[in-house]
N, C-alpha and C. Protein backbone atom coordinates (compact mmCIF):
# COMPACT_ATOMS: atom_id res chain seq x y z
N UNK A 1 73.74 -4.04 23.27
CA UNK A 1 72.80 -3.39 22.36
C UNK A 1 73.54 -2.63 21.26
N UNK A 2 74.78 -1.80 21.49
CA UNK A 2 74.87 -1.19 20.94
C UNK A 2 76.24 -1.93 19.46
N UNK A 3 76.45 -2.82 20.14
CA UNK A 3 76.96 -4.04 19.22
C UNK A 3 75.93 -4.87 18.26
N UNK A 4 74.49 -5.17 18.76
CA UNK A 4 73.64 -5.26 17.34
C UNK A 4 73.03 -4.26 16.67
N UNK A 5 73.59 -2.97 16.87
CA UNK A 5 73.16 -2.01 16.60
C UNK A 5 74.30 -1.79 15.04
N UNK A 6 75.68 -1.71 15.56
CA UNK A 6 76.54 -1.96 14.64
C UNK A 6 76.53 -2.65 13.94
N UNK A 7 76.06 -4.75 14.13
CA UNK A 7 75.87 -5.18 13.27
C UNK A 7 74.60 -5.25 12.24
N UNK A 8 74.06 -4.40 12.75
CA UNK A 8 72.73 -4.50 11.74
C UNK A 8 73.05 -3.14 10.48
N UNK A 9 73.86 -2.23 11.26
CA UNK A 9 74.48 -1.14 10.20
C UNK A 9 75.20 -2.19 9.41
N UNK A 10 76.40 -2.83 9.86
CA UNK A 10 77.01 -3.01 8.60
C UNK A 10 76.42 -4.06 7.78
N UNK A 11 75.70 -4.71 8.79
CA UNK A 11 74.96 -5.81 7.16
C UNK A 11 74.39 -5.16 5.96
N UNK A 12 73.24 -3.96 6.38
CA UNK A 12 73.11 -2.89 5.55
C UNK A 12 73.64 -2.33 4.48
N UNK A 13 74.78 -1.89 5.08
CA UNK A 13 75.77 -1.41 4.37
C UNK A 13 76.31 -2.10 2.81
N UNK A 14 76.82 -3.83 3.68
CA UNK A 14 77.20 -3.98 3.26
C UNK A 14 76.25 -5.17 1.73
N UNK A 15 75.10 -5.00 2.14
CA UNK A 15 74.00 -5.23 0.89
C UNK A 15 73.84 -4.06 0.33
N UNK A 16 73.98 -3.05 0.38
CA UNK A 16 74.09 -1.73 0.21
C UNK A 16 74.97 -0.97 -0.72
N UNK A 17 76.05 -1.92 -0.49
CA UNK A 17 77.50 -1.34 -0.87
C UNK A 17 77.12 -0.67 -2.70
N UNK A 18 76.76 -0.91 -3.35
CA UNK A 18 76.27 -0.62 -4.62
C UNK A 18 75.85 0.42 -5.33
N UNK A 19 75.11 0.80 -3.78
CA UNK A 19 73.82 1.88 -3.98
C UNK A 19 74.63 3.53 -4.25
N UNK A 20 73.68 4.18 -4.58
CA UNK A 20 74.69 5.39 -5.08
C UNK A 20 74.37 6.18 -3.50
N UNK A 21 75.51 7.25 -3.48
CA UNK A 21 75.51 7.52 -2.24
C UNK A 21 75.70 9.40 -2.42
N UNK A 22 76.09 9.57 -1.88
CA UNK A 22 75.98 11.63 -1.67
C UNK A 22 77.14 11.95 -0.21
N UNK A 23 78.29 12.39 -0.40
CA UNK A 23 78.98 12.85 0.64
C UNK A 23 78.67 14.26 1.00
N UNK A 24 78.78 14.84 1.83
CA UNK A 24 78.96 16.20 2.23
C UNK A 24 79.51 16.37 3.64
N UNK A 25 80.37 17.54 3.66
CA UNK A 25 81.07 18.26 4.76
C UNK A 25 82.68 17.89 4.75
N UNK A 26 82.77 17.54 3.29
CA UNK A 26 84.23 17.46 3.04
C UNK A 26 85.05 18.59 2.57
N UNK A 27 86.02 19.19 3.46
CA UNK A 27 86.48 20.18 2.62
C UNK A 27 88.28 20.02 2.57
N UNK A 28 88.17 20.72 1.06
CA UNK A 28 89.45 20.38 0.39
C UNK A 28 90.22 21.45 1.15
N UNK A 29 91.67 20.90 2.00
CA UNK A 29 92.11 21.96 2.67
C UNK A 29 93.10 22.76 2.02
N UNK A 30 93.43 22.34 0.50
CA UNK A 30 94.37 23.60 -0.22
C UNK A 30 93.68 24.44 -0.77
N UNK A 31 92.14 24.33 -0.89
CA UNK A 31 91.16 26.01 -1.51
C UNK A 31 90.27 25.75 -0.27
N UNK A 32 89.96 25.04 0.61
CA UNK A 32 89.17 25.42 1.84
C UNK A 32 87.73 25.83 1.40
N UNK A 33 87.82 24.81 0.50
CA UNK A 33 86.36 24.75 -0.03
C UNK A 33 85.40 23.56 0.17
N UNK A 34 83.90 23.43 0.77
CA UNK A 34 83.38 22.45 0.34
C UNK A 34 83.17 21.48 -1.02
N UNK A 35 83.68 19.87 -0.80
CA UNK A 35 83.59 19.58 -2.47
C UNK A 35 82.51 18.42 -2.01
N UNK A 36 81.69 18.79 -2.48
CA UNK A 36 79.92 17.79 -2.35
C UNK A 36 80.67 16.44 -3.54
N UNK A 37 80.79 15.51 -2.87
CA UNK A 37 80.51 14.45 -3.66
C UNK A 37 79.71 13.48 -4.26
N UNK A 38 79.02 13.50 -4.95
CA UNK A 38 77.76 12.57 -5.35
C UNK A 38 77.94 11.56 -6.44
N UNK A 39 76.98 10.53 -6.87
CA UNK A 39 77.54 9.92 -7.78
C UNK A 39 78.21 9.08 -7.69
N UNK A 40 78.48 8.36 -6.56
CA UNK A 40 79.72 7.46 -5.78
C UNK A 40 78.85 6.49 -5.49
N UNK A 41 79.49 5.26 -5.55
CA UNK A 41 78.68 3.64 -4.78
C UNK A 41 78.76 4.27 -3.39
N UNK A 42 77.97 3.66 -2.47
CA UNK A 42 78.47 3.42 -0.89
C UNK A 42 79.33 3.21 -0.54
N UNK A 43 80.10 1.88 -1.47
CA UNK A 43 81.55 1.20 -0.69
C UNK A 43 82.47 2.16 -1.09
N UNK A 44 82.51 3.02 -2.06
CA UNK A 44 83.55 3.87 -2.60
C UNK A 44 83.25 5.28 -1.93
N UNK A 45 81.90 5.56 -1.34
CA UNK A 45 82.12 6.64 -0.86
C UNK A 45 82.07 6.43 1.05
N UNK A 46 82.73 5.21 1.32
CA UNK A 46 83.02 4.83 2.33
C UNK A 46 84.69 5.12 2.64
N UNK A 47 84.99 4.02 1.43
CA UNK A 47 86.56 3.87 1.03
C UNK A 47 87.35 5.61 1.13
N UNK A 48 86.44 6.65 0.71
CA UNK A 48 86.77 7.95 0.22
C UNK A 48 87.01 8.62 1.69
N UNK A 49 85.87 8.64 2.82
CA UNK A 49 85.67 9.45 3.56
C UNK A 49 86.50 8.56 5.09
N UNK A 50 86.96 7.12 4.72
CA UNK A 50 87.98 6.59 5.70
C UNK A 50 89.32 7.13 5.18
N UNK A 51 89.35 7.66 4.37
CA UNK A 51 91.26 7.34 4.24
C UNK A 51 91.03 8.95 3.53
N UNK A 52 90.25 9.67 3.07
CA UNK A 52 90.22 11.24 2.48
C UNK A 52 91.51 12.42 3.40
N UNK A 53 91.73 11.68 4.60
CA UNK A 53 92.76 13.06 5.43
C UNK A 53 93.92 13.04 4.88
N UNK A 54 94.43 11.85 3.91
CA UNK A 54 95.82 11.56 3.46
C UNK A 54 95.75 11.97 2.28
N UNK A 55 94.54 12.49 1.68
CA UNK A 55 94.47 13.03 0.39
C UNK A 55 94.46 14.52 0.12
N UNK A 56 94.18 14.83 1.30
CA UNK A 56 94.53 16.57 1.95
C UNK A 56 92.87 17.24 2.13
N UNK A 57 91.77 15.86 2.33
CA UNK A 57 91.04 16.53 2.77
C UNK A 57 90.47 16.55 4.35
N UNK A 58 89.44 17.44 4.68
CA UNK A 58 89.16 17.59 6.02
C UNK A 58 87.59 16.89 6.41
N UNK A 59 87.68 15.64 6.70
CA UNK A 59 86.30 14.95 6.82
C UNK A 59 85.74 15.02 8.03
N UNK A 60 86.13 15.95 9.12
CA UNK A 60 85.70 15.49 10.67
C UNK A 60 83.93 16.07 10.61
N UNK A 61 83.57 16.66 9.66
CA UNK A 61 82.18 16.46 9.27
C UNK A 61 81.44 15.92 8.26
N UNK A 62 82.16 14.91 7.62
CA UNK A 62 81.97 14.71 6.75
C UNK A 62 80.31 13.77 6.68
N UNK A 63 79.54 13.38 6.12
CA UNK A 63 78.47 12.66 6.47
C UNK A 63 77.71 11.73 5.25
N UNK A 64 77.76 10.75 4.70
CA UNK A 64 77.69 10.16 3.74
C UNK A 64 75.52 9.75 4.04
N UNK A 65 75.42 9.87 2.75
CA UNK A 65 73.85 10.14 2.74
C UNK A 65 73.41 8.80 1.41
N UNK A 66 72.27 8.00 1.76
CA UNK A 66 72.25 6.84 0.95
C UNK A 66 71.28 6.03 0.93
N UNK A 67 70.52 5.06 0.04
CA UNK A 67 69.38 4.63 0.68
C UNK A 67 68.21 5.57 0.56
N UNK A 68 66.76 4.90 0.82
CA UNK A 68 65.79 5.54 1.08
C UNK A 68 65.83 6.51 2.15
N UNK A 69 64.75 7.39 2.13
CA UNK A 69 64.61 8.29 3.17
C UNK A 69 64.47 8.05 4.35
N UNK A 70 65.16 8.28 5.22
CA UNK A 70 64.94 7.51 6.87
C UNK A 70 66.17 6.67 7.36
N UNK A 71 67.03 6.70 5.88
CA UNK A 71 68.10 5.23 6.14
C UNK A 71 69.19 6.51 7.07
N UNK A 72 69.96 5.57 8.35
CA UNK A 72 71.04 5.85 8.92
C UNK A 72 71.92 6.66 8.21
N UNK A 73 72.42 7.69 8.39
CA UNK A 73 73.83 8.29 7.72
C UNK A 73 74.77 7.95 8.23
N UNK A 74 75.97 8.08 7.83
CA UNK A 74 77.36 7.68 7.97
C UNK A 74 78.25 8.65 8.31
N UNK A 75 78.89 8.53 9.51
CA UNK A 75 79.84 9.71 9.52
C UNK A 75 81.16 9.48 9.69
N UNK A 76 82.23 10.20 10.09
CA UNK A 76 83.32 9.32 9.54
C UNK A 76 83.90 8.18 10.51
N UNK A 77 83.40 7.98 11.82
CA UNK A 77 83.91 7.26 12.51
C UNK A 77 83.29 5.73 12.41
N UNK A 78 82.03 5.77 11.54
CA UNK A 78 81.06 4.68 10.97
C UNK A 78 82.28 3.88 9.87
N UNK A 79 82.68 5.12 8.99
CA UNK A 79 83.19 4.78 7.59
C UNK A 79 84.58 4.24 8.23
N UNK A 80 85.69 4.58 9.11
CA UNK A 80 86.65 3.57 9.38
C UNK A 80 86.63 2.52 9.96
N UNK A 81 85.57 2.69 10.79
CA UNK A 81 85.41 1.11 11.13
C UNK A 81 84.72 0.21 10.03
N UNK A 82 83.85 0.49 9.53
CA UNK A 82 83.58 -0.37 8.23
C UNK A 82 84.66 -0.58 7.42
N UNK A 83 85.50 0.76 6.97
CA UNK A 83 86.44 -0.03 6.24
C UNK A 83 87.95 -0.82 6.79
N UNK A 84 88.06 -0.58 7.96
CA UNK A 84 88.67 -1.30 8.80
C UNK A 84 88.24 -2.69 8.39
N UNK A 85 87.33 -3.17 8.93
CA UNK A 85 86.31 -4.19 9.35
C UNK A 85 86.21 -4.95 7.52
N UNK A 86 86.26 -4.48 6.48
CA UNK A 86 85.47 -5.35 5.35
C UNK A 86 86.33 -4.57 4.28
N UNK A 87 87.08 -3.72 4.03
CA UNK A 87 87.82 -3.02 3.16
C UNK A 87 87.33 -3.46 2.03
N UNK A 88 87.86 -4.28 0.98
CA UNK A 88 88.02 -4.27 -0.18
C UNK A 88 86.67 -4.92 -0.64
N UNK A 89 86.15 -5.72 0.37
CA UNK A 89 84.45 -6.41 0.36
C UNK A 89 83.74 -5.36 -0.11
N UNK A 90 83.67 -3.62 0.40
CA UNK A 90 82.87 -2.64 0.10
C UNK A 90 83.04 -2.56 -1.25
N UNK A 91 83.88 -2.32 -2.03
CA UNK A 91 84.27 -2.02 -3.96
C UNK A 91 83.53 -3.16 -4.48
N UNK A 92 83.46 -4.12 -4.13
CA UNK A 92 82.50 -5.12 -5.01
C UNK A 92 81.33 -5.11 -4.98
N UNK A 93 80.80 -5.78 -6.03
CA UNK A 93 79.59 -5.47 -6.72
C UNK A 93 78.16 -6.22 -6.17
C-alpha cells in the first residue's frame, strides 16, 4: 500500500513539476533566520529542499506547499527521494 501510495505522489508531482510552489521551515544557519521561499516551480523547489544542507541551510522542517487546496505537502524526506528517483526530469517543463 504504502508503495502505491508513493507512486501516485510522484506521478503527481511529477505532472506537477511546473506548478509554482511555497517552501517554509527553512532556516538559513549563518543569520538563523527563517527564509520563506515562494515563487519556485515544484521541481526546483524540490531540487532546493533535497540538497539545501550543503548550501548552509537547515531543512529538517522544511515543508514544500503546492497545488490546490487539499494537495499532499512535501517534506524533506519526500523531496530526496524524488530527487533521488527523477533528478533532472523535475527542472523540465
Amino acid at each position: 500500500m504504502l508503495l502505491a501510495l508513493n507512486d501516485a505522489i510522484s506521478t503527481a508531482v511529477l505532472a506537477g513539476r511546473s506548478a509554482n510552489a511555497e517552501i517554509f521551515g527553512v532556516i538559513d544557519l549563518t543569520s538563523k533566520i527563517e527564509a520563506r521561499i515562494g515563487g519556485i516551480s515544484l521541481g526546483r523547489a524540490i531540487q532546493f529542499v533535497a540538497n539545501a544542507s550543503v548550501l548552509g541551510y537547515d531543512v529538517r522542517g522544511a515543508i514544500i506547499l503546492y497545488g490546490e487546496r487539499g494537495t499532499p505537502s512535501l517534506r524533506i524526506w519526500d523531496c530526496e527521494h524524488l530527487w533521488a528517483q527523477y533528478g533532472g526530469a523535475l527542472l523540465q517543463p
